[in-house]
Protein backbone atom coordinates (compact mmCIF):
# COMPACT_ATOMS: atom_id res chain seq x y z
CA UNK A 1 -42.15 -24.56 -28.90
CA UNK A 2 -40.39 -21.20 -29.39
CA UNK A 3 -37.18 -19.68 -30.06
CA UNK A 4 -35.67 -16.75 -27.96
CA UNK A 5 -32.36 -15.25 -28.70
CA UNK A 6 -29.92 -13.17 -26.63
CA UNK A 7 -27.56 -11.06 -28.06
CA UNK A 8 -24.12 -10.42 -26.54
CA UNK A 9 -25.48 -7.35 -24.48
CA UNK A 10 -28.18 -9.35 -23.08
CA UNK A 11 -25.61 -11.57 -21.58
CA UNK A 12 -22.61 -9.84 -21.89
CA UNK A 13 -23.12 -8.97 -17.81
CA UNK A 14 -23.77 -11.32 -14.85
CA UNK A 15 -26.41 -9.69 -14.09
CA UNK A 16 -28.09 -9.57 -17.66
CA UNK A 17 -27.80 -12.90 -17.51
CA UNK A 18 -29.79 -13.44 -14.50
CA UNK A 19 -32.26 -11.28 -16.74
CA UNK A 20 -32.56 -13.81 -19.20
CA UNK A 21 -32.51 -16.41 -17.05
CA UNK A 22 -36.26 -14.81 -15.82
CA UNK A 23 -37.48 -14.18 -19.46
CA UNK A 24 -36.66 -17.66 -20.40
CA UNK A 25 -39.16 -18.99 -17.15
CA UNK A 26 -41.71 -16.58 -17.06
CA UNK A 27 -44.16 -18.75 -18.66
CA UNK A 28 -44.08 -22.87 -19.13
CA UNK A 29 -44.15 -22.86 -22.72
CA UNK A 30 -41.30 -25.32 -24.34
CA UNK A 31 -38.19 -23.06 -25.87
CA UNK A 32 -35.24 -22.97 -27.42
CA UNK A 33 -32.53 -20.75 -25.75
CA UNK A 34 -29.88 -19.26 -28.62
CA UNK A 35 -26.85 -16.72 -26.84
CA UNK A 36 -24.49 -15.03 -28.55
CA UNK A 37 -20.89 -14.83 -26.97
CA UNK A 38 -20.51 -12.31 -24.44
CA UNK A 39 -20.69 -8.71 -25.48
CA UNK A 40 -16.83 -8.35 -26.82
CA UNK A 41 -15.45 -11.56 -26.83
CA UNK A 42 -16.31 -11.82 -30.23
CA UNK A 43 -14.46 -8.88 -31.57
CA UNK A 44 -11.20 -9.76 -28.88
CA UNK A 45 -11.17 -13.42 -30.54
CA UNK A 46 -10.97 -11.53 -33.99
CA UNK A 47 -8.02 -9.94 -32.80
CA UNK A 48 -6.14 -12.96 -31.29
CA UNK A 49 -6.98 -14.63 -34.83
CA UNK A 50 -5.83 -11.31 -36.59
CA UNK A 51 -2.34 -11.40 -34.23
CA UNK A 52 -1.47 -15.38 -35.47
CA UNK A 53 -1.93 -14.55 -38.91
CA UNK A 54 0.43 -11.56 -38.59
CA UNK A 55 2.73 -14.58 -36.61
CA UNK A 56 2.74 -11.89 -33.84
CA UNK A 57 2.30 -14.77 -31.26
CA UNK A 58 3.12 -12.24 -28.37
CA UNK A 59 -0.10 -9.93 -29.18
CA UNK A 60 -1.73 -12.66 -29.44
CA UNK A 61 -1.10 -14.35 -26.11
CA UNK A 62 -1.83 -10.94 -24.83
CA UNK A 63 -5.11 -10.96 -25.91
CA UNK A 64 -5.63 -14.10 -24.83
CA UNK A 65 -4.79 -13.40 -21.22
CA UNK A 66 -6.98 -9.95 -21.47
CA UNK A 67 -10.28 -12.37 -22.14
CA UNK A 68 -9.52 -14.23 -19.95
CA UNK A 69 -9.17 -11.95 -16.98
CA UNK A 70 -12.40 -10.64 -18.10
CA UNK A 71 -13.97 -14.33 -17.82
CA UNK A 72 -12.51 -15.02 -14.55
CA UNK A 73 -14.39 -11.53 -13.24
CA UNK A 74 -17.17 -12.79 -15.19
CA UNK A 75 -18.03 -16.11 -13.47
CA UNK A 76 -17.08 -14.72 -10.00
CA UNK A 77 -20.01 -12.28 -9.98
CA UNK A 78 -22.24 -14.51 -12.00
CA UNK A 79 -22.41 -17.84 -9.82
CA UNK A 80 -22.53 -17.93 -6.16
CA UNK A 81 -21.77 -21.60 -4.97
CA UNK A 82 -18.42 -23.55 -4.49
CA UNK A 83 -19.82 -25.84 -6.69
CA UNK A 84 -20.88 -24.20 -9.21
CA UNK A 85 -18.00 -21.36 -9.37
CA UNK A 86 -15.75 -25.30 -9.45
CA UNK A 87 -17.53 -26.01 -12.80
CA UNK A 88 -17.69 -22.47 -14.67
CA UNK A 89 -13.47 -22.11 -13.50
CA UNK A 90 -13.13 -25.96 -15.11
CA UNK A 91 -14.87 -24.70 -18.17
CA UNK A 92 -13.40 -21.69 -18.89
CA UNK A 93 -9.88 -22.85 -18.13
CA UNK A 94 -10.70 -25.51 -20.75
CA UNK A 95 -11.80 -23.22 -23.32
CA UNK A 96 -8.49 -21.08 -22.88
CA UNK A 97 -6.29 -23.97 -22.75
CA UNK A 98 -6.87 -24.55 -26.24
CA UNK A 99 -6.48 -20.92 -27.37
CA UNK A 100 -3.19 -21.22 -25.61
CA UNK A 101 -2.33 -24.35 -27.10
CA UNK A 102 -2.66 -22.54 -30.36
CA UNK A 103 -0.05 -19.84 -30.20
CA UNK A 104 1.96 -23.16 -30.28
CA UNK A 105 0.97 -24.73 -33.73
CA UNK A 106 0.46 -23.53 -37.31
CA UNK A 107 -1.97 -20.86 -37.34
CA UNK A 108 -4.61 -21.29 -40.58
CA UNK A 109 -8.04 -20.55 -41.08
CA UNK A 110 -9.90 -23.41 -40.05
CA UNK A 111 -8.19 -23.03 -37.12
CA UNK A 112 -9.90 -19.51 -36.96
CA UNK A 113 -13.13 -20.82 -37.18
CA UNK A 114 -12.68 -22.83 -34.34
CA UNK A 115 -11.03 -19.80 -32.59
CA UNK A 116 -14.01 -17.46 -33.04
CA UNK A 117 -16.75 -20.53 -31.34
CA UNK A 118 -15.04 -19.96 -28.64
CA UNK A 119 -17.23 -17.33 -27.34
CA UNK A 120 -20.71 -18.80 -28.14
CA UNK A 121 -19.50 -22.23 -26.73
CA UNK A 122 -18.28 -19.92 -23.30
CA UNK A 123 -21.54 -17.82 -22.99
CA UNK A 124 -23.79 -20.89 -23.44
CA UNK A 125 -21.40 -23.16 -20.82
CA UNK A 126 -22.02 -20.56 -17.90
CA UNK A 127 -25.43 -19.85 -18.57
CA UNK A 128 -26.14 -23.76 -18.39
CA UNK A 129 -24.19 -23.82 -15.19
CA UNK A 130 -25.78 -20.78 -13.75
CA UNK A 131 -29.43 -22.94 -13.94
CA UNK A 132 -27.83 -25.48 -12.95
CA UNK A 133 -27.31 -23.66 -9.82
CA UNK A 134 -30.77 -21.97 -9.61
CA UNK A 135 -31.74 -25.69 -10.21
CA UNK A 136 -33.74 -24.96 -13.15
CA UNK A 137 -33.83 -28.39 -15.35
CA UNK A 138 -32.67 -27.31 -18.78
CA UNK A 139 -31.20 -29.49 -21.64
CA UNK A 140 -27.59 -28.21 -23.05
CA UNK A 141 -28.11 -28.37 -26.72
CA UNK A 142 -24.44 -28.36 -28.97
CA UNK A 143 -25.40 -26.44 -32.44
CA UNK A 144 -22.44 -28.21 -33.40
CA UNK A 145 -24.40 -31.66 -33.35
CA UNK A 146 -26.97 -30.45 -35.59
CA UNK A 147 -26.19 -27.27 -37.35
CA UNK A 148 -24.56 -27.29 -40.62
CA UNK A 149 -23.97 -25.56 -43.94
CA UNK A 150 -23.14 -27.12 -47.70
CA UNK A 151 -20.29 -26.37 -49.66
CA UNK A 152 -21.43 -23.15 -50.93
CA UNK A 153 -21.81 -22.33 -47.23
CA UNK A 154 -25.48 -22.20 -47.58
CA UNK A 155 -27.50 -23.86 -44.31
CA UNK A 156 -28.91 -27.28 -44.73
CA UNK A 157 -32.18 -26.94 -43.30
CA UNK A 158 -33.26 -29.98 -43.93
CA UNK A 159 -30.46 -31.99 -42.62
CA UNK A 160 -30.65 -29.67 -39.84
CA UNK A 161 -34.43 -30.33 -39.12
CA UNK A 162 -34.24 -34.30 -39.63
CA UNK A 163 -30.79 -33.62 -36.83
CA UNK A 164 -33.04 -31.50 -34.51
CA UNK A 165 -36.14 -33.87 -34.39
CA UNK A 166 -34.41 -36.44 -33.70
CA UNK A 167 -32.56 -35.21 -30.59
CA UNK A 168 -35.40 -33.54 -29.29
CA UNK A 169 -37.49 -36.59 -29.76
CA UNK A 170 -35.51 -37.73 -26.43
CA UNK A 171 -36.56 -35.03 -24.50
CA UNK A 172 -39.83 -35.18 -24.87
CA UNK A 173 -40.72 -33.94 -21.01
CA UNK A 174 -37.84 -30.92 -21.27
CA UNK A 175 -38.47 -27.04 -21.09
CA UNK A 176 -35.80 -25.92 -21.60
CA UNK A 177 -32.83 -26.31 -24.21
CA UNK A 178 -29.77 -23.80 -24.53
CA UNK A 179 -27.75 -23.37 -27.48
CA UNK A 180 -25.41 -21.72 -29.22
CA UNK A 181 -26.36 -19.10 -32.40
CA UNK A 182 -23.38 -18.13 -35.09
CA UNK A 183 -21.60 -21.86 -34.44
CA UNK A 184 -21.85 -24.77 -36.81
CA UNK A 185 -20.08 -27.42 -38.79
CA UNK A 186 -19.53 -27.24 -42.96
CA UNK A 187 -19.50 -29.69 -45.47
CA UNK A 188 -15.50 -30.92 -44.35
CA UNK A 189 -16.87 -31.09 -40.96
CA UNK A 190 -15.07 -28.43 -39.56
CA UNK A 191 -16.11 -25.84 -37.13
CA UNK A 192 -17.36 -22.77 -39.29
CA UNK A 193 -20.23 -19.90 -38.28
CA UNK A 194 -22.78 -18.22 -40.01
CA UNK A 195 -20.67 -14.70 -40.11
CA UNK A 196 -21.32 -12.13 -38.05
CA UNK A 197 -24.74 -11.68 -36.83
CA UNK A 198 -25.04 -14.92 -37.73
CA UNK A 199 -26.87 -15.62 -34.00
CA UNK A 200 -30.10 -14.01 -35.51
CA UNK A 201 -30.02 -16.48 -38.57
CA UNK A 202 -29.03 -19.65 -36.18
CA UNK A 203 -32.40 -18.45 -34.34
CA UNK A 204 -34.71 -18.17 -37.59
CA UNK A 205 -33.23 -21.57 -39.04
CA UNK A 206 -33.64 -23.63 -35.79
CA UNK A 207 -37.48 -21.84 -35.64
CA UNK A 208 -37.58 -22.73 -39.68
CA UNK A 209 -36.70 -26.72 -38.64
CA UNK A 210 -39.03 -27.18 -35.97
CA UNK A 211 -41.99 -24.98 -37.14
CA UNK A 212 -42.07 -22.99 -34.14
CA UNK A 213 -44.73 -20.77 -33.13
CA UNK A 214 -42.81 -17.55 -32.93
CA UNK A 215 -38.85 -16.34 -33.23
CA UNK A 216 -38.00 -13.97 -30.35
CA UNK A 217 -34.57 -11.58 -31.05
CA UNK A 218 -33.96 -9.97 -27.84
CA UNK A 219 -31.35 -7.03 -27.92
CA UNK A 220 -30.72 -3.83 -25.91
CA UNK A 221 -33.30 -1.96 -28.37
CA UNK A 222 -37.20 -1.97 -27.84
CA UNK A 223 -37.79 -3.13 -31.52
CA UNK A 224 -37.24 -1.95 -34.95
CA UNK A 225 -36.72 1.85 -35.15
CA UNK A 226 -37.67 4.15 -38.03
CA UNK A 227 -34.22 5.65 -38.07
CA UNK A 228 -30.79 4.76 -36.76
CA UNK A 229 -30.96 6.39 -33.71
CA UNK A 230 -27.54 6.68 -33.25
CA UNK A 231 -27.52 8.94 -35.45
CA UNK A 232 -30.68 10.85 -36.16
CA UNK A 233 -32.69 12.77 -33.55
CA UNK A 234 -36.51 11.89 -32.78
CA UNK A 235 -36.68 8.17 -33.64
CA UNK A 236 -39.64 5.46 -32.83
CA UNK A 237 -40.04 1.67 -32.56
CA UNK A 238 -42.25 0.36 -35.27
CA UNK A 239 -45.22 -2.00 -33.70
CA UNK A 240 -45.82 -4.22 -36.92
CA UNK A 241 -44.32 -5.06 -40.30
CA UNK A 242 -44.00 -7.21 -42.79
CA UNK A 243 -41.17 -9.53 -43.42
CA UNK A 244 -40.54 -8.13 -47.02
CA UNK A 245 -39.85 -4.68 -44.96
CA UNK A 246 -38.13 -6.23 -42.31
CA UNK A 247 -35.74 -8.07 -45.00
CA UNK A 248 -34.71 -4.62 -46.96
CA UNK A 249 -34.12 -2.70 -44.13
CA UNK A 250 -31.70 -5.81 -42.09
CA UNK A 251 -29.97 -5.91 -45.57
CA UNK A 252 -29.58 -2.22 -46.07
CA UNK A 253 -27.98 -1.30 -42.40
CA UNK A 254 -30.43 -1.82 -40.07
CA UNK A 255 -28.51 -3.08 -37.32
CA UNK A 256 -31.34 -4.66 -34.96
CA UNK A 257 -31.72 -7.91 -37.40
CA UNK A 258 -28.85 -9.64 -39.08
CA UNK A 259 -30.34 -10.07 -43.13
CA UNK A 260 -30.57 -13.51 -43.34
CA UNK A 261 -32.70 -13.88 -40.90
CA UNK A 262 -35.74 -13.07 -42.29
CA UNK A 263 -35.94 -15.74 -45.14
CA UNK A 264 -35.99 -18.97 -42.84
CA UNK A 265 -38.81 -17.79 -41.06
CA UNK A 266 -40.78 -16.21 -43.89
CA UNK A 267 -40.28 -19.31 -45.88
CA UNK A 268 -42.30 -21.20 -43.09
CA UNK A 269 -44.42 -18.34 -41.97
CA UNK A 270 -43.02 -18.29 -38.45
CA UNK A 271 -43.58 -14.90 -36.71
CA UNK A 272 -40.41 -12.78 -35.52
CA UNK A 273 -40.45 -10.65 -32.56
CA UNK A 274 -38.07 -8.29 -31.56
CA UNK A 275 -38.06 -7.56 -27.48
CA UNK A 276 -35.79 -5.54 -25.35
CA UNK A 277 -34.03 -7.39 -22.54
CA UNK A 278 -33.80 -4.10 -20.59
CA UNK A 279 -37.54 -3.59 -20.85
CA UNK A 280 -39.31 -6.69 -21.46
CA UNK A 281 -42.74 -5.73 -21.45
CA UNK A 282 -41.94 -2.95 -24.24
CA UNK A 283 -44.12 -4.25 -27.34
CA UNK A 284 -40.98 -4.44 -29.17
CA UNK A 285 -41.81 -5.15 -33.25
CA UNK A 286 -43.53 -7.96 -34.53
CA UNK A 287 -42.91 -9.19 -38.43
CA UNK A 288 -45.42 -11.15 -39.93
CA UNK A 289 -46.44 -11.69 -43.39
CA UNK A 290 -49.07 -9.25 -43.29
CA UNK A 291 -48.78 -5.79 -44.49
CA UNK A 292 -49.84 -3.35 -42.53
CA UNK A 293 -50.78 0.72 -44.24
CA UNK A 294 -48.97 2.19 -46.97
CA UNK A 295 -45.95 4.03 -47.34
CA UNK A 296 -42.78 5.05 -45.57
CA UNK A 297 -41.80 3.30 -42.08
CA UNK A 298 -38.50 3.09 -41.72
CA UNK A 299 -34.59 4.36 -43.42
CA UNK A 300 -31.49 2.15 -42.90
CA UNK A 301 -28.36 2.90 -44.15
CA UNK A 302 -25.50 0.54 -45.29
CA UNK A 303 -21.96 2.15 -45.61
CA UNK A 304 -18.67 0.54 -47.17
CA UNK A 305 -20.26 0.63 -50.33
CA UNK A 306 -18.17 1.14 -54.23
CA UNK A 307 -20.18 2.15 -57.29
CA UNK A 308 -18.11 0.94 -60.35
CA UNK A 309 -19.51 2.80 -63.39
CA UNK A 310 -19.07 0.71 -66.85
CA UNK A 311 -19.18 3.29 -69.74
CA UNK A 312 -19.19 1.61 -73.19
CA UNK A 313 -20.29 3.54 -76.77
CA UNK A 314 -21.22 -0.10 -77.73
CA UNK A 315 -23.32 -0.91 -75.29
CA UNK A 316 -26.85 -0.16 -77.20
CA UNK A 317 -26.12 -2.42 -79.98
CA UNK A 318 -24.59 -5.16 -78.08
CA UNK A 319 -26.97 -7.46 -76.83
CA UNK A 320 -25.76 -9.70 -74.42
CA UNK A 321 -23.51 -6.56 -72.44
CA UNK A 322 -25.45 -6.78 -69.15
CA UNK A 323 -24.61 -10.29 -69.08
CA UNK A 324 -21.01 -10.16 -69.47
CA UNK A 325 -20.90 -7.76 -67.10
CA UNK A 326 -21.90 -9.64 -64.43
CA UNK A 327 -20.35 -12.60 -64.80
CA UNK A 328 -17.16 -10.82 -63.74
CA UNK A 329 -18.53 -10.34 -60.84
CA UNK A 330 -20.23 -14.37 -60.44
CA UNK A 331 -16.55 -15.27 -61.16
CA UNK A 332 -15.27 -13.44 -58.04
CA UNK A 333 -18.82 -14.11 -56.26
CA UNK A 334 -19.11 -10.37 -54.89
CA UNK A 335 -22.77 -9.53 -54.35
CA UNK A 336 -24.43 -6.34 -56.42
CA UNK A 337 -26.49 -4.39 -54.43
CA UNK A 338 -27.55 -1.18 -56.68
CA UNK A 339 -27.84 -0.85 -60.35
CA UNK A 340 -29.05 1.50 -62.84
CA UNK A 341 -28.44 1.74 -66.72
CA UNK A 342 -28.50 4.22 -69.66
CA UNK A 343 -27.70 3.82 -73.12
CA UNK A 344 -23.93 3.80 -72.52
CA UNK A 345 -23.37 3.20 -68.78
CA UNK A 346 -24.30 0.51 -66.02
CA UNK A 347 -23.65 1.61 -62.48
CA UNK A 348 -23.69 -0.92 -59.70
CA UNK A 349 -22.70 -1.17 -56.51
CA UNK A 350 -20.95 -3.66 -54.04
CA UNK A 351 -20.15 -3.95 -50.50
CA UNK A 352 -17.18 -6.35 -51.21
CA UNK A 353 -13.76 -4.77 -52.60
CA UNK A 354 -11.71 -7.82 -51.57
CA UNK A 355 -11.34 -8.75 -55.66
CA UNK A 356 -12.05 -5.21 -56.72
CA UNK A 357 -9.05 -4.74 -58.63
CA UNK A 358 -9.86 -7.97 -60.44
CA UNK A 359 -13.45 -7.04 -61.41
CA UNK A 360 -12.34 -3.77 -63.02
CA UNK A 361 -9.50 -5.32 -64.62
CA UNK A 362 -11.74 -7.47 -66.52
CA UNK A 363 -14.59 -5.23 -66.82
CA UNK A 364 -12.23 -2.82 -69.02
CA UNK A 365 -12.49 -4.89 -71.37
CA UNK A 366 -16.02 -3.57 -72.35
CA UNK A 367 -15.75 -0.15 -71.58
CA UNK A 368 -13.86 2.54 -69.61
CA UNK A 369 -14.49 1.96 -65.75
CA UNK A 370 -15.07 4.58 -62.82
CA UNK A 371 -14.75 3.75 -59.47
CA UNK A 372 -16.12 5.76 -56.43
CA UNK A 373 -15.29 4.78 -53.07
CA UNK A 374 -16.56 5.95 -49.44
CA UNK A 375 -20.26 5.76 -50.55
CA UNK A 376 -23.14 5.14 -48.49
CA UNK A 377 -26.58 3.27 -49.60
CA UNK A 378 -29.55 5.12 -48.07
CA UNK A 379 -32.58 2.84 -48.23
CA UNK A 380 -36.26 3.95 -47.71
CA UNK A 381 -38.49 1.04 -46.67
CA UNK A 382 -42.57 0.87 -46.73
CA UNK A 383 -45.61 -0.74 -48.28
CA UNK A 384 -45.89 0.00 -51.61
CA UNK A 385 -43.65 2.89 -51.60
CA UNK A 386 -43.64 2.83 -55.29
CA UNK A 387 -47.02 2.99 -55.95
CA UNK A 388 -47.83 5.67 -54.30
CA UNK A 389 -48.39 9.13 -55.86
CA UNK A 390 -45.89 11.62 -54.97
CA UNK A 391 -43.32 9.62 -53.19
CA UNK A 392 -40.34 9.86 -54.83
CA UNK A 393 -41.05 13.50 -55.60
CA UNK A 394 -41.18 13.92 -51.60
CA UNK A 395 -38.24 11.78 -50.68
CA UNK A 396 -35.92 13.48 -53.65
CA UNK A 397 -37.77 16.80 -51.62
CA UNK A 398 -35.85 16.30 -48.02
CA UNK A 399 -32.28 15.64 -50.15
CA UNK A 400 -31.99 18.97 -52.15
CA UNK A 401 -28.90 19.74 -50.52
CA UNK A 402 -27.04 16.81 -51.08
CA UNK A 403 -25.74 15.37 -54.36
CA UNK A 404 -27.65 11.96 -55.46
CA UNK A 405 -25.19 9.53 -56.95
CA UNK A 406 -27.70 6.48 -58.10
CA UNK A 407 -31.26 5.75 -57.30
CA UNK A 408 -33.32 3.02 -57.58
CA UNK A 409 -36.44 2.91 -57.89
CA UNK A 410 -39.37 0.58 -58.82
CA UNK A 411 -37.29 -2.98 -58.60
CA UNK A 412 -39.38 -3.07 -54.73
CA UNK A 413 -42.73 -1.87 -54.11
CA UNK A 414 -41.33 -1.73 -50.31
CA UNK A 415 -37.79 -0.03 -51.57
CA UNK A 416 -36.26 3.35 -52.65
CA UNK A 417 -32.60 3.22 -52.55
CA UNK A 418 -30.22 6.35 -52.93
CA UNK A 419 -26.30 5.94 -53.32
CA UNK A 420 -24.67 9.30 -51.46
CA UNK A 421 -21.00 10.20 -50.89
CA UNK A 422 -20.52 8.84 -46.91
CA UNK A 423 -19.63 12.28 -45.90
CA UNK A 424 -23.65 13.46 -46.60
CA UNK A 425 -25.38 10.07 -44.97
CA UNK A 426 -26.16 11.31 -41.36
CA UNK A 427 -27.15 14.83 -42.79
CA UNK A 428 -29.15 12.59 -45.35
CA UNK A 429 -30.90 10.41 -42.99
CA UNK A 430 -31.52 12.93 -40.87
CA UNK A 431 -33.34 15.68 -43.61
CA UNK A 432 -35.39 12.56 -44.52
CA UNK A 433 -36.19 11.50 -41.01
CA UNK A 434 -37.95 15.27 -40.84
CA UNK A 435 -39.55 15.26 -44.28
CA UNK A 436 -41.28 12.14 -43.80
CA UNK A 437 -42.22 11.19 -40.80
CA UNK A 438 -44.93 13.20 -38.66
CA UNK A 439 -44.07 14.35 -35.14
């Protein structure tokens, strides 16, 4: 059995769905169908959620009725029987029956979770209904029955793989099963998601639970590209890589793959694909655990980032510094991406400022702290990047005109990070994207 995935602008059209509605039955080979919500709906339901927690219940029911105009468009175009136009109206006036019976009660954030499944519950609905129309026999799969995270709002897998055998083992003759990515329940039961992107990660955990052969991510972009190419010009898709690559350059910016995805599938050896919906015979990108040549494939870039700079005269006598230094920031859980020491200064570098003022409230009381905000983590990913001759002298060679904040270097034999002011990044990436790549 494999997994295919569909992001929101794979479905977020009628007829992209029809699209995936041929991927999915090209060849007879059991799957598992994840969707996303519809391109969109995901970022409107933010802002209905945003609107009740400002108690500004008339924005809110604004936005409600904008979705859901867009939805009744939707299903019109998409389905083409009485019968099946009758179901998709019942289930979408369902679905925004209870975000209108919201406006009406106390607004908190449980009931936000359940506010933002809305969408992945909606896509995977009308998809169902549109093969039920095509009558193409399909099982409708709830991620809700079997997908779950712990109290520290880590994924269960097992629970989740002894849930998923189990309800599979009734279907034993079935294609076909649709489900929902980003959804699931947490330890209180409740309706929570896997944060954004999170449809990437529900498709690399359900492929992790039932050893599947392969993960397919289908998007609007014919694999994983050397550069951003939103930004840069002259960028390629890379055929092969390996899924230490693939997880530094999801988790510095590259946009393609959320970054928990890779470690499900890499802890089971399950291969990842990632296809183009637009162009499905494209080759796409394949990550396996073999690496494939040496040196640079790909840059990402990951902005929002704050370097907090810890200066302390004390620092090379007292052992134990480092330590203390980041249990501040275990206290207020806020990840560290970047560091790099001296004798009287440790840099790092988060992506989180929602306890900021906190963390350097406590961290003065080792040293005097600097904060720089607006920075942008450049991240240069490749097979042994650090043990080869010369790179580093090459790479610091393409980024003479801009000013280097941090590096680091040597922690990854697939990584060289650079910390830049924001307003250099796209000159950044692009200098590097001619210095080290042929053309």
């Amino acid at each position: 059995m494999k997994i295919m995935k569909f992001g929101g602008t794979s479905v977020g059209k009628p007829e992209r769905m029809h699209q995936v509605k041929e991927l999915i039955t090209r060849d007879n080979q059991k799957k598992i169908v994840v969707l996303s919500a519809l391109s969109g709906t995901t970022n409107a339901l933010v802002g209905i959620g945003d609107a009740l927690a400002d108690a500004n219940k008339t924005l809110a029911k604004e936005r409600i009725d904008t979705l859901h105009k867009h939805y009744l468009a939707f299903y019109k175009e998409l389905l083409k029987t009485e019968s099946a136009q009758k179901k998709a109206e019942k289930i979408i006036a369902e679905h925004f029956e209870f975000l209108n019976i919201i406006l009406k009660i106390s607004f908190n954030e449980a009931i936000n979770r359940d506010i933002l499944a809305q969408g992945e519950l909606l896509s995977t609905k009308l998809f169902y209904t549109l093969l039920q129309e095509l009558d193409i026999p399909a099982v409708f799969l709830p991620a809700l029955d079997f997908m779950s995270i712990d109290e520290n709002h880590e994924p269960e897998l097992k629970k989740i793989s002894e849930k998923l055998e189990s309800i599979l083992s009734n279907y034993a003759d079935e294609s076909f099963f649709i489900t929902q990515g980003y959804i699931c329940k947490n330890h209180r039961n409740e309706v929570d998601n896997l944060k954004r992107g999170g449809s990437d990660y529900s498709a690399s955990l359900i492929g992790a639970a039932i050893n599947a052969s392969v993960v397919e991510i289908w998007t609007d972009i014919d694999g994983m590209h050397n550069n951003d190419p939103r930004i840069v010009d002259q960028t390629r898709p890379i055929a092969e890589m390996s899924f230490d690559e693939a997880a530094e350059l999801a988790y510095f910016g590259a946009k393609i793959l959320h970054p928990a995805s890779i470690w499900p599938a890499q802890h089971h050896n399950i291969a990842v694909k990632l296809l183009n919906t637009m162009e499905p015979d494209a080759p796409g990108t394949t990550i396996t655990a073999q690496e494939v040549g040496i040196g640079v494939k790909a840059l990402a870039a990951k902005d929002g980032i704050t370097a907090i700079k810890i200066k302390s005269s004390r620092m090379l006598l007292a052992y134990g510094f480092l330590r203390k230094v980041f249990e501040v920031f275990e206290k207020y859980k806020t990840s560290i991406d970047m560091i790099t020491t001296s004798e009287v200064a440790v840099s790092v570098t988060v992506d989180d400022v929602s306890h900021l003022s906190e963390i350097v409230k406590e961290l003065e009381a080792y040293g005097a702290v600097e904060v720089d905000q607006n920075q942008a983590i450049i991240s240069i990913v490749g097979n042994m990047i650090a043990e080869s001759k010369g790179s580093i002298a090459q790479i610091m060679n393409c980024l003479t005109d801009y000013p280097v904040r941090m590096v680091s270097y040597g922690g990854s034999r697939h990584n060289v990070s650079l910390l830049v002011d924001a307003q250099f990044k796209n000159a950044a990436l692009q200098s590097l994207n001619d210095g080290l790549f042929e053309w």
